[in-house]
N, C-alpha and C. Protein backbone atom coordinates (compact mmCIF):
# COMPACT_ATOMS: atom_id res chain seq x y z
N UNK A 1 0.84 -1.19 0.00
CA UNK A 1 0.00 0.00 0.00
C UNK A 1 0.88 1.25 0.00
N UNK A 2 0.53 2.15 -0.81
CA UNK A 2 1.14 3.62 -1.15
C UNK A 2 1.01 4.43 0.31
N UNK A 3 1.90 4.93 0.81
CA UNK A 3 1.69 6.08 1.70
C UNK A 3 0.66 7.44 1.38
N UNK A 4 1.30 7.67 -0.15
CA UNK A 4 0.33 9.25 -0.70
C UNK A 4 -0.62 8.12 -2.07
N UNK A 5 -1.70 8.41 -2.22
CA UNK A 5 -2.52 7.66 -2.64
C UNK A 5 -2.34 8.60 -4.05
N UNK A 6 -2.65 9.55 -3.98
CA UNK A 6 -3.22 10.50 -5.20
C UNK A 6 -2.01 11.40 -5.75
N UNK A 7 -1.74 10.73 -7.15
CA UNK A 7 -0.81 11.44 -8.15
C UNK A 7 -1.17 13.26 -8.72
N UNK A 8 -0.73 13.89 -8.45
CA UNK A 8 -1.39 15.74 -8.31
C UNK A 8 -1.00 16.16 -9.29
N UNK A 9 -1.52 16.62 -10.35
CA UNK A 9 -0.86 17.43 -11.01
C UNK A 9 -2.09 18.67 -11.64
N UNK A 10 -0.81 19.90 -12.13
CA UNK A 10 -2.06 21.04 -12.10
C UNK A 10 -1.11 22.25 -12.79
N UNK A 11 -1.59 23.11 -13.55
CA UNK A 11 -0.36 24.10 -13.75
C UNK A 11 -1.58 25.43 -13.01
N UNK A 12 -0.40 26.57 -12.61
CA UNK A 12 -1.32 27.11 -11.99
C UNK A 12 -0.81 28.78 -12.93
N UNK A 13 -1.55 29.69 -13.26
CA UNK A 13 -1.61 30.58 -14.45
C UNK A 13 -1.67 31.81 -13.35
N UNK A 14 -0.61 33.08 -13.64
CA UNK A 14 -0.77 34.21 -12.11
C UNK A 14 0.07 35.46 -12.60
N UNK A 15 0.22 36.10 -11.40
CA UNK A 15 1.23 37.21 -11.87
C UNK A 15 2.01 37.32 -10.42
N UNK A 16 3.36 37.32 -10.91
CA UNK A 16 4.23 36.96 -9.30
C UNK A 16 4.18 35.79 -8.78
N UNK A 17 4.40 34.98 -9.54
CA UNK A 17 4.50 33.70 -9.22
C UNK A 17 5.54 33.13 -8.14
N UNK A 18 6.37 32.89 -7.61
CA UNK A 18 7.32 32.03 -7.01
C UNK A 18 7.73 30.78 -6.98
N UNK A 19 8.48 29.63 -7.45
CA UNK A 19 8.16 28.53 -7.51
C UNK A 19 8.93 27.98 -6.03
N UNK A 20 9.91 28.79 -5.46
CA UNK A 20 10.17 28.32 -3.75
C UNK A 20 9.77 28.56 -3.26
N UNK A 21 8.69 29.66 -3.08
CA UNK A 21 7.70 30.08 -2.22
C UNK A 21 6.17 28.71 -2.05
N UNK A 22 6.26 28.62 -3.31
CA UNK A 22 5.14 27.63 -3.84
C UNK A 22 5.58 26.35 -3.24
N UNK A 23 6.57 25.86 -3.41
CA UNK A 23 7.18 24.75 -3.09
C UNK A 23 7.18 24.52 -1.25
N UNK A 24 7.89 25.70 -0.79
CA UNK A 24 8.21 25.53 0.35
C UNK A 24 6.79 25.85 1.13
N UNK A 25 5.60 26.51 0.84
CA UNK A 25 4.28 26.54 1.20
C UNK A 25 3.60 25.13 1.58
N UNK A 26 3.98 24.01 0.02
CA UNK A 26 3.27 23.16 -0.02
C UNK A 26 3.75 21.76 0.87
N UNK A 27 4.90 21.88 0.70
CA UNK A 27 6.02 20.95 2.10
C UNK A 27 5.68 21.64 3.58
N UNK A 28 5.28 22.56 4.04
CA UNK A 28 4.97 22.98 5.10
C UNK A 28 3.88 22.98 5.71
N UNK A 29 2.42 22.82 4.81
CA UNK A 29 1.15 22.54 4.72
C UNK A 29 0.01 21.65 4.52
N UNK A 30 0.79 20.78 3.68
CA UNK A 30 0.06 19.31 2.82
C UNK A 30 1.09 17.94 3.33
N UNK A 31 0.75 17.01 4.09
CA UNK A 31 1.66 15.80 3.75
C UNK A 31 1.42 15.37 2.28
N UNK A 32 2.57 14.74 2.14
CA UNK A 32 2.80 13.99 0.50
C UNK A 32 4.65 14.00 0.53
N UNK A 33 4.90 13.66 -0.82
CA UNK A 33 6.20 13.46 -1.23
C UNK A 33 6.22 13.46 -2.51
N UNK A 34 7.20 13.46 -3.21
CA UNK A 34 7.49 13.67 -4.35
C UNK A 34 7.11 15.24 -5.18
N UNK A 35 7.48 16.01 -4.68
CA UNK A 35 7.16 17.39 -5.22
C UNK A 35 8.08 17.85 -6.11
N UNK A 36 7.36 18.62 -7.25
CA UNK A 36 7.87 19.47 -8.39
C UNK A 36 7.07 20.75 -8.34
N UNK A 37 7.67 22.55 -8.20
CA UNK A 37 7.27 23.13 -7.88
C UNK A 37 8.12 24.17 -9.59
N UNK A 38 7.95 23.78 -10.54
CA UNK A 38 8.55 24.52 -11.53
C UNK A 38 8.11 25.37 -11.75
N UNK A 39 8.54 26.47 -12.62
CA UNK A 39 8.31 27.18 -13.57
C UNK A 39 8.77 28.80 -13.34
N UNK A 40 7.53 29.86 -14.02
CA UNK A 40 8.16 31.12 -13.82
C UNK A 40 7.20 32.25 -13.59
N UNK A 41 7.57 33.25 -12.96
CA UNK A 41 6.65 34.01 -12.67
C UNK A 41 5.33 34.15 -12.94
N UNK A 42 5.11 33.57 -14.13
CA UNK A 42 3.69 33.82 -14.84
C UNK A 42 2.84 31.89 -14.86
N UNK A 43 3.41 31.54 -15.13
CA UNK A 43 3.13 29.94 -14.62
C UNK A 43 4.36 29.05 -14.13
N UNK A 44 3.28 28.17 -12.85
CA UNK A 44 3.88 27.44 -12.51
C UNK A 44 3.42 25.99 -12.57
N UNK A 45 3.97 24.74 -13.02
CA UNK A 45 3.93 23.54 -12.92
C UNK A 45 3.92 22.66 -11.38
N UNK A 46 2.70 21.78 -11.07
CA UNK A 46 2.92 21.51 -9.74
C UNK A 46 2.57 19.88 -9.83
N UNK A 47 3.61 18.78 -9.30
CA UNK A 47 3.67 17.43 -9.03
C UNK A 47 3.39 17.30 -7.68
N UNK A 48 2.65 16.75 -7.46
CA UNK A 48 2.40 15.99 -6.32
C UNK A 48 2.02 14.71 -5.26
N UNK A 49 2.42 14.21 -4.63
CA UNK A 49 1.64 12.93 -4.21
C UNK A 49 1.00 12.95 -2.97
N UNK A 50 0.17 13.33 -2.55
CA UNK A 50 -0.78 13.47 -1.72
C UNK A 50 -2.12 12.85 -1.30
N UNK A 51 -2.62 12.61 -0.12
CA UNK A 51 -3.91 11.76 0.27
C UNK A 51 -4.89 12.84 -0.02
N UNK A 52 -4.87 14.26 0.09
CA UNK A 52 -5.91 15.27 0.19
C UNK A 52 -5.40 16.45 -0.79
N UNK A 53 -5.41 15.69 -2.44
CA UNK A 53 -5.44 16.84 -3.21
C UNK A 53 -6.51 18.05 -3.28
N UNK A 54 -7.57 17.68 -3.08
CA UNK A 54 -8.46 18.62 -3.13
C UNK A 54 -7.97 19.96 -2.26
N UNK A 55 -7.28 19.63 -0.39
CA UNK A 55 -6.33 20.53 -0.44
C UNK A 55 -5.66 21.48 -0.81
N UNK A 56 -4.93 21.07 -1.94
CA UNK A 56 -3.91 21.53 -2.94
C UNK A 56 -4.09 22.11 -3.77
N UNK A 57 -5.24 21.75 -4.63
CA UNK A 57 -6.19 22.37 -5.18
C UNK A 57 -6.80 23.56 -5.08
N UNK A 58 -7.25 23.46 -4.10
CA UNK A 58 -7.96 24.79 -3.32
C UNK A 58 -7.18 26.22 -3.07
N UNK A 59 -5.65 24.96 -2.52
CA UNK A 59 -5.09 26.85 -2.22
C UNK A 59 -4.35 26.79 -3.16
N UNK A 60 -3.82 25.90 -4.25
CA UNK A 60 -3.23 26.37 -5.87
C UNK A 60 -4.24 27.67 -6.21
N UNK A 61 -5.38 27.32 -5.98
CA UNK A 61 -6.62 28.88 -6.76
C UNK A 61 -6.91 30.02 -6.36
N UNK A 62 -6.19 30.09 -4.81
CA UNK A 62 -6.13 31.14 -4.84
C UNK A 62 -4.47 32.19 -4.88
N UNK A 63 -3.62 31.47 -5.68
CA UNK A 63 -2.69 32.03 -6.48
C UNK A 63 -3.04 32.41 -7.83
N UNK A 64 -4.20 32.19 -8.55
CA UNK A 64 -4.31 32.18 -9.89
C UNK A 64 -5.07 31.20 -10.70
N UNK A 65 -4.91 31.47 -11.60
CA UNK A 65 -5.98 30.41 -12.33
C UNK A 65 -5.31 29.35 -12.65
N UNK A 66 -6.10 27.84 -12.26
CA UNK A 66 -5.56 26.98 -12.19
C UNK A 66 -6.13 25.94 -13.20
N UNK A 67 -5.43 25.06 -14.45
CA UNK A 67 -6.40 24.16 -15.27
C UNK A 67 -5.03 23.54 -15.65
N UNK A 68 -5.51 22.13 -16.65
CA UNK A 68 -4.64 20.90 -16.75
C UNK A 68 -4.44 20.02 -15.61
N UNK A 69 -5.98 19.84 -15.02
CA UNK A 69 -5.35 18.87 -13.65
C UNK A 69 -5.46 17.69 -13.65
N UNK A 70 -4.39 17.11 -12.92
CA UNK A 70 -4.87 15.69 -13.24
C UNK A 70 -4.74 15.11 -11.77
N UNK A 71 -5.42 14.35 -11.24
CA UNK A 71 -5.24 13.64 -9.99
C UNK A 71 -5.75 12.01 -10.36
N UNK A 72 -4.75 11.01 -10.21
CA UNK A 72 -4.76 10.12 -10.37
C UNK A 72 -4.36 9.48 -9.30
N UNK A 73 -5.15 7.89 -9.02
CA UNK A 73 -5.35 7.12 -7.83
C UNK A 73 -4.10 6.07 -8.53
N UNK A 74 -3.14 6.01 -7.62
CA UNK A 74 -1.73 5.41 -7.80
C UNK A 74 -2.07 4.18 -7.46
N UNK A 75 -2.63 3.85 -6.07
CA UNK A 75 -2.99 2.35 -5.78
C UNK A 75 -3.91 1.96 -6.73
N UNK A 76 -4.99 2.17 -7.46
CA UNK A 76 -5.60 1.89 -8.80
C UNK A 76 -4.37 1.23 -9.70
N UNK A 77 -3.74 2.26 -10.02
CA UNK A 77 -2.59 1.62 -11.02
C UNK A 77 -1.88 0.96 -10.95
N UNK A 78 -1.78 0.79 -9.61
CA UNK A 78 -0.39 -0.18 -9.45
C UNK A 78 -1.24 -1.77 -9.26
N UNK A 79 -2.58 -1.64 -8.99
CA UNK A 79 -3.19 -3.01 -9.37
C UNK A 79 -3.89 -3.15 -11.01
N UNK A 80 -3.07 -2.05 -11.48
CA UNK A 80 -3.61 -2.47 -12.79
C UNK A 80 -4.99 -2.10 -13.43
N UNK A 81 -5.32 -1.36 -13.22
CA UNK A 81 -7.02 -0.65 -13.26
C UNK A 81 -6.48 0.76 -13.03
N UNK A 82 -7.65 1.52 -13.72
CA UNK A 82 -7.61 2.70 -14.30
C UNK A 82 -7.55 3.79 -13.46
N UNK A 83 -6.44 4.49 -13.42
CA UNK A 83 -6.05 5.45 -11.96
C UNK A 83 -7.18 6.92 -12.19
């Protein structure tokens, strides 16, 4: 069994972006692992593995507009059925 269940992903669209601010927000606030906090002032790219994306979600939106999300169930996949 997976520790973080739910694969996160999301780009988030803004002005003044930060991606260590973003990063170090989301390690300080959300359990999970595996984080990617890329990009550049104007968008940022966000990986995640987390039990409570919706979380993540929530306060990704209120940095900006947020679309391309994908949250996928890892234990699904790893038995082979559709994450």
């Amino acid at each position: 069994m997976l520790e973080f269940k739910y694969d996160t992903q999301l780009l988030i669209e803004g002005e003044d972006l930060d991606e260590d601010e973003i990063y170090d927000y989301i390690v300080e606030n959300f359990k999970g692992d595996s984080l990617l906090a890329v990009g550049d002032s104007d968008l940022i790219k966000i990986h995640y593995h987390t039990n409570e994306p919706w979380l993540v979600l929530a306060w990704a939106a209120t940095l900006g507009d947020i679309y391309d999300i994908v949250v996928e169930n890892m234990e699904r996949q790893e038995a082979g059925l559709q994450g």
